[in-house]
Protein backbone atom coordinates (compact mmCIF):
# COMPACT_ATOMS: atom_id res chain seq x y z
CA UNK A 1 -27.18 30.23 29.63
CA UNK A 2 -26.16 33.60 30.96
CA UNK A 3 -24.26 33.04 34.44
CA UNK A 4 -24.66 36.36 36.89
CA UNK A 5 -20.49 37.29 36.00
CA UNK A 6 -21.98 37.24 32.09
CA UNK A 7 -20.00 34.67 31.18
CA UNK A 8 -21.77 32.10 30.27
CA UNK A 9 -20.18 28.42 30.09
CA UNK A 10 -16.84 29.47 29.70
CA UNK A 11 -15.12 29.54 32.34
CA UNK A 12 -15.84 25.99 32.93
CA UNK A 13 -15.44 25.35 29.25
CA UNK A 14 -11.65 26.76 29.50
CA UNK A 15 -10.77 24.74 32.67
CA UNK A 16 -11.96 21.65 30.76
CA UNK A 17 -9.83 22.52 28.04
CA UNK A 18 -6.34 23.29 30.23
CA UNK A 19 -7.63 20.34 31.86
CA UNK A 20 -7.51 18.15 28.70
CA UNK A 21 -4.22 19.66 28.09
CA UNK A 22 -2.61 19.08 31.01
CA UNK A 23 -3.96 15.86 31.32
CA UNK A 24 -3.13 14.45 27.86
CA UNK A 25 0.68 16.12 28.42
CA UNK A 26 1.36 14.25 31.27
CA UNK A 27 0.59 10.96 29.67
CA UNK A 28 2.60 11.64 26.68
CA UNK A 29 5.38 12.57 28.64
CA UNK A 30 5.01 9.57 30.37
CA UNK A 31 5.07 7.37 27.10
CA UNK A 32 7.92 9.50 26.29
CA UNK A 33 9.41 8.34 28.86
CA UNK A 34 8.59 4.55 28.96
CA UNK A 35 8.51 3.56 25.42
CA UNK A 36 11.56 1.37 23.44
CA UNK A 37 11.25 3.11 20.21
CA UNK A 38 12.87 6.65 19.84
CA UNK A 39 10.23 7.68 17.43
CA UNK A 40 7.54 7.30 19.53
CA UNK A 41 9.28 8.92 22.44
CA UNK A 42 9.85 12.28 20.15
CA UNK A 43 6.41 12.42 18.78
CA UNK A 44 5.02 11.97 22.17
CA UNK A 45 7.63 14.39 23.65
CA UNK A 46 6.61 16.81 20.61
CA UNK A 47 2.82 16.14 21.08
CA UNK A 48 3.24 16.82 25.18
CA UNK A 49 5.35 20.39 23.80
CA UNK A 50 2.14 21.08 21.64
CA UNK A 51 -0.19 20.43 24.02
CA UNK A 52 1.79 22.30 26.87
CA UNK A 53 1.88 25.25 24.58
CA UNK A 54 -1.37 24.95 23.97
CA UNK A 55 -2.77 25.23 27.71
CA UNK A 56 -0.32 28.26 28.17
CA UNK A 57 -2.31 29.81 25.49
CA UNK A 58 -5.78 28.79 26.85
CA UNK A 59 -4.46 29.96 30.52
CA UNK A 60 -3.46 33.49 29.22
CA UNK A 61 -6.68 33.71 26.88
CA UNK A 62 -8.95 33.00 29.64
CA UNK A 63 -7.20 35.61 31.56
CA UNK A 64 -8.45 38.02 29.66
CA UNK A 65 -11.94 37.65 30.32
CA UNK A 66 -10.85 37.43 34.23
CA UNK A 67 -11.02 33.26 34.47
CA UNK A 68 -8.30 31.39 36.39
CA UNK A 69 -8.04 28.41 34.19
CA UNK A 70 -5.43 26.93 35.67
CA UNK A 71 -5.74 23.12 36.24
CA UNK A 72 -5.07 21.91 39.42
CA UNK A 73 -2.31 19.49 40.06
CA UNK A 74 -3.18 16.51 40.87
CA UNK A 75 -1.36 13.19 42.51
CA UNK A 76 -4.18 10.97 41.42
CA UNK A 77 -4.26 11.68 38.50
CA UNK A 78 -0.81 10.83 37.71
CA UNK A 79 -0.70 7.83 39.54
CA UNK A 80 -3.89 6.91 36.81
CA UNK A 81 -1.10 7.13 34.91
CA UNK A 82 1.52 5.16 36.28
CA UNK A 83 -0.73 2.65 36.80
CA UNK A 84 -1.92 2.53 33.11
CA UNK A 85 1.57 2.31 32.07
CA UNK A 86 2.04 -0.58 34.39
CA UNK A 87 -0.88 -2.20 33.65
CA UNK A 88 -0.38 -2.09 29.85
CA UNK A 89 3.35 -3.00 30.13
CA UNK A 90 2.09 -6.25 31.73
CA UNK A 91 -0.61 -7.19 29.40
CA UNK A 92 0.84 -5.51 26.31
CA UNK A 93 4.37 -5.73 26.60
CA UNK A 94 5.05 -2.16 26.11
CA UNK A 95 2.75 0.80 27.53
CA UNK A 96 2.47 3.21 24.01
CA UNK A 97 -0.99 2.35 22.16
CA UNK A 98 -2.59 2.74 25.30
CA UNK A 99 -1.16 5.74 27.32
CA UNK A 100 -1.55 7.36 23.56
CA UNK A 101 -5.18 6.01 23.07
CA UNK A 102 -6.23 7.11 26.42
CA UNK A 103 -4.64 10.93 25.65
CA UNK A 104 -6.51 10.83 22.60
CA UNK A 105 -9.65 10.13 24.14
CA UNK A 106 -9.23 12.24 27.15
CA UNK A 107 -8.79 14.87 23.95
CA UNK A 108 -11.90 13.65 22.11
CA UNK A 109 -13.74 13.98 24.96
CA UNK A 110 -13.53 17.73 25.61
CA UNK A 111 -16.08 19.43 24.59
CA UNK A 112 -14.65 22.49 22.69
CA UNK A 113 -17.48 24.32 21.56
CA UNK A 114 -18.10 26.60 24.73
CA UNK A 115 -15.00 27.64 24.41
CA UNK A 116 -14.78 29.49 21.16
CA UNK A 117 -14.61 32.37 22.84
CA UNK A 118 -11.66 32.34 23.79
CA UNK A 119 -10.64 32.44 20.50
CA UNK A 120 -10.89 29.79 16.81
CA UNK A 121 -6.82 29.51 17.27
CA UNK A 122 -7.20 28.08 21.00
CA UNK A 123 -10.21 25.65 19.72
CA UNK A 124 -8.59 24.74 16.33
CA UNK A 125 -5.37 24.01 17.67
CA UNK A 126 -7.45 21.66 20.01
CA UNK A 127 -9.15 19.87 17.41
CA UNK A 128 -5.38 19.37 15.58
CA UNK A 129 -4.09 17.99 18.85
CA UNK A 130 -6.64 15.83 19.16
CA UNK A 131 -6.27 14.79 15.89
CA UNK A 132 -2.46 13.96 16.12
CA UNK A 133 -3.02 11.80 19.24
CA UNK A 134 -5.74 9.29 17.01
CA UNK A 135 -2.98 9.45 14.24
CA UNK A 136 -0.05 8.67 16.15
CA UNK A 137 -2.48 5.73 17.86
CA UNK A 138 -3.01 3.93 15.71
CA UNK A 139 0.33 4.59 13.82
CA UNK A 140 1.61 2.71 16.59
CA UNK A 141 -0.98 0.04 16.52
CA UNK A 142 -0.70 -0.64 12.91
CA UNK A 143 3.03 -0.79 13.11
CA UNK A 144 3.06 -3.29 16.44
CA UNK A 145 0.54 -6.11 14.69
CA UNK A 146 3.11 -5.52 11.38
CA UNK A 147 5.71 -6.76 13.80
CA UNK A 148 3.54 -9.34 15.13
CA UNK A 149 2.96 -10.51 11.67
CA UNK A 150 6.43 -10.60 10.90
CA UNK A 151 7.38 -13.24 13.75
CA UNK A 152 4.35 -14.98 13.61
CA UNK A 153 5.87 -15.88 9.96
């Protein structure tokens, strides 16, 4: 579909995807932030860099075709956050498969197609980060029931 500025979809395809970004970066800083385990908290704090990088690079692409793709801040959505955190804290006992899972499928769920013009680096490095947060999942969730295993013995 051919929008009157010739544009097409995306603009709204490259505010979904700083959107994603931004999104997903703000809940692995939080896990960052929350979680017991140091190697969690640098492969989330590396995955947040990534993914920060990553909507720098989508803002300034989008630029050039004249679309502010800036996401809007939003105190909502980090209390979504907070409240995830302290909601899985309570039932799980620590907050990391789930803020992780939910940044994955906040990833997943970005549709990245649209947005291939902006350019196969932007999209591919989207796919990779989406990619790493499923990984690093279930990384996590593998290694807590091994744990649970262990003192269930």
């Amino acid at each position: 579909m051919i929008t009157p500025n010739g544009l097409g979809k995306l603009p709204d395809a490259a505010l979904a995807l700083a959107s994603a970004c931004n999104a997903a970066s703000v809940g692995f800083d939080l896990c960052a932030r929350r979680t017991q385990d140091e190697m969690i908290a640098v492969a989330a704090k590396s995955a947040a860099s990534f993914l920060r990088s990553l909507l720098d690079a989508t803002i300034a692409a989008a630029s050039n075709w004249g679309i502010d793709a800036r996401p809007r801040a939003r105190t909502c959505e980090r209390l979504r956050w907070e409240w995830l955190a302290s909601t899985a804290t309570v039932v799980d006992g620590c907050p990391d498969v789930r803020l992780i899972a939910e940044c994955a499928r906040i990833l997943a769920g970005t549709n990245t197609s649209a947005a291939r013009d902006l350019g196969e680096a932007i999209t591919a490095r989207f796919r990779v980060a989406t990619a790493e947060a499923y990984s690093l999942a279930s990384a996590i969730q593998r290694a807590q029931r091994g744990q649970v295993a262990l003192a269930q013995t």
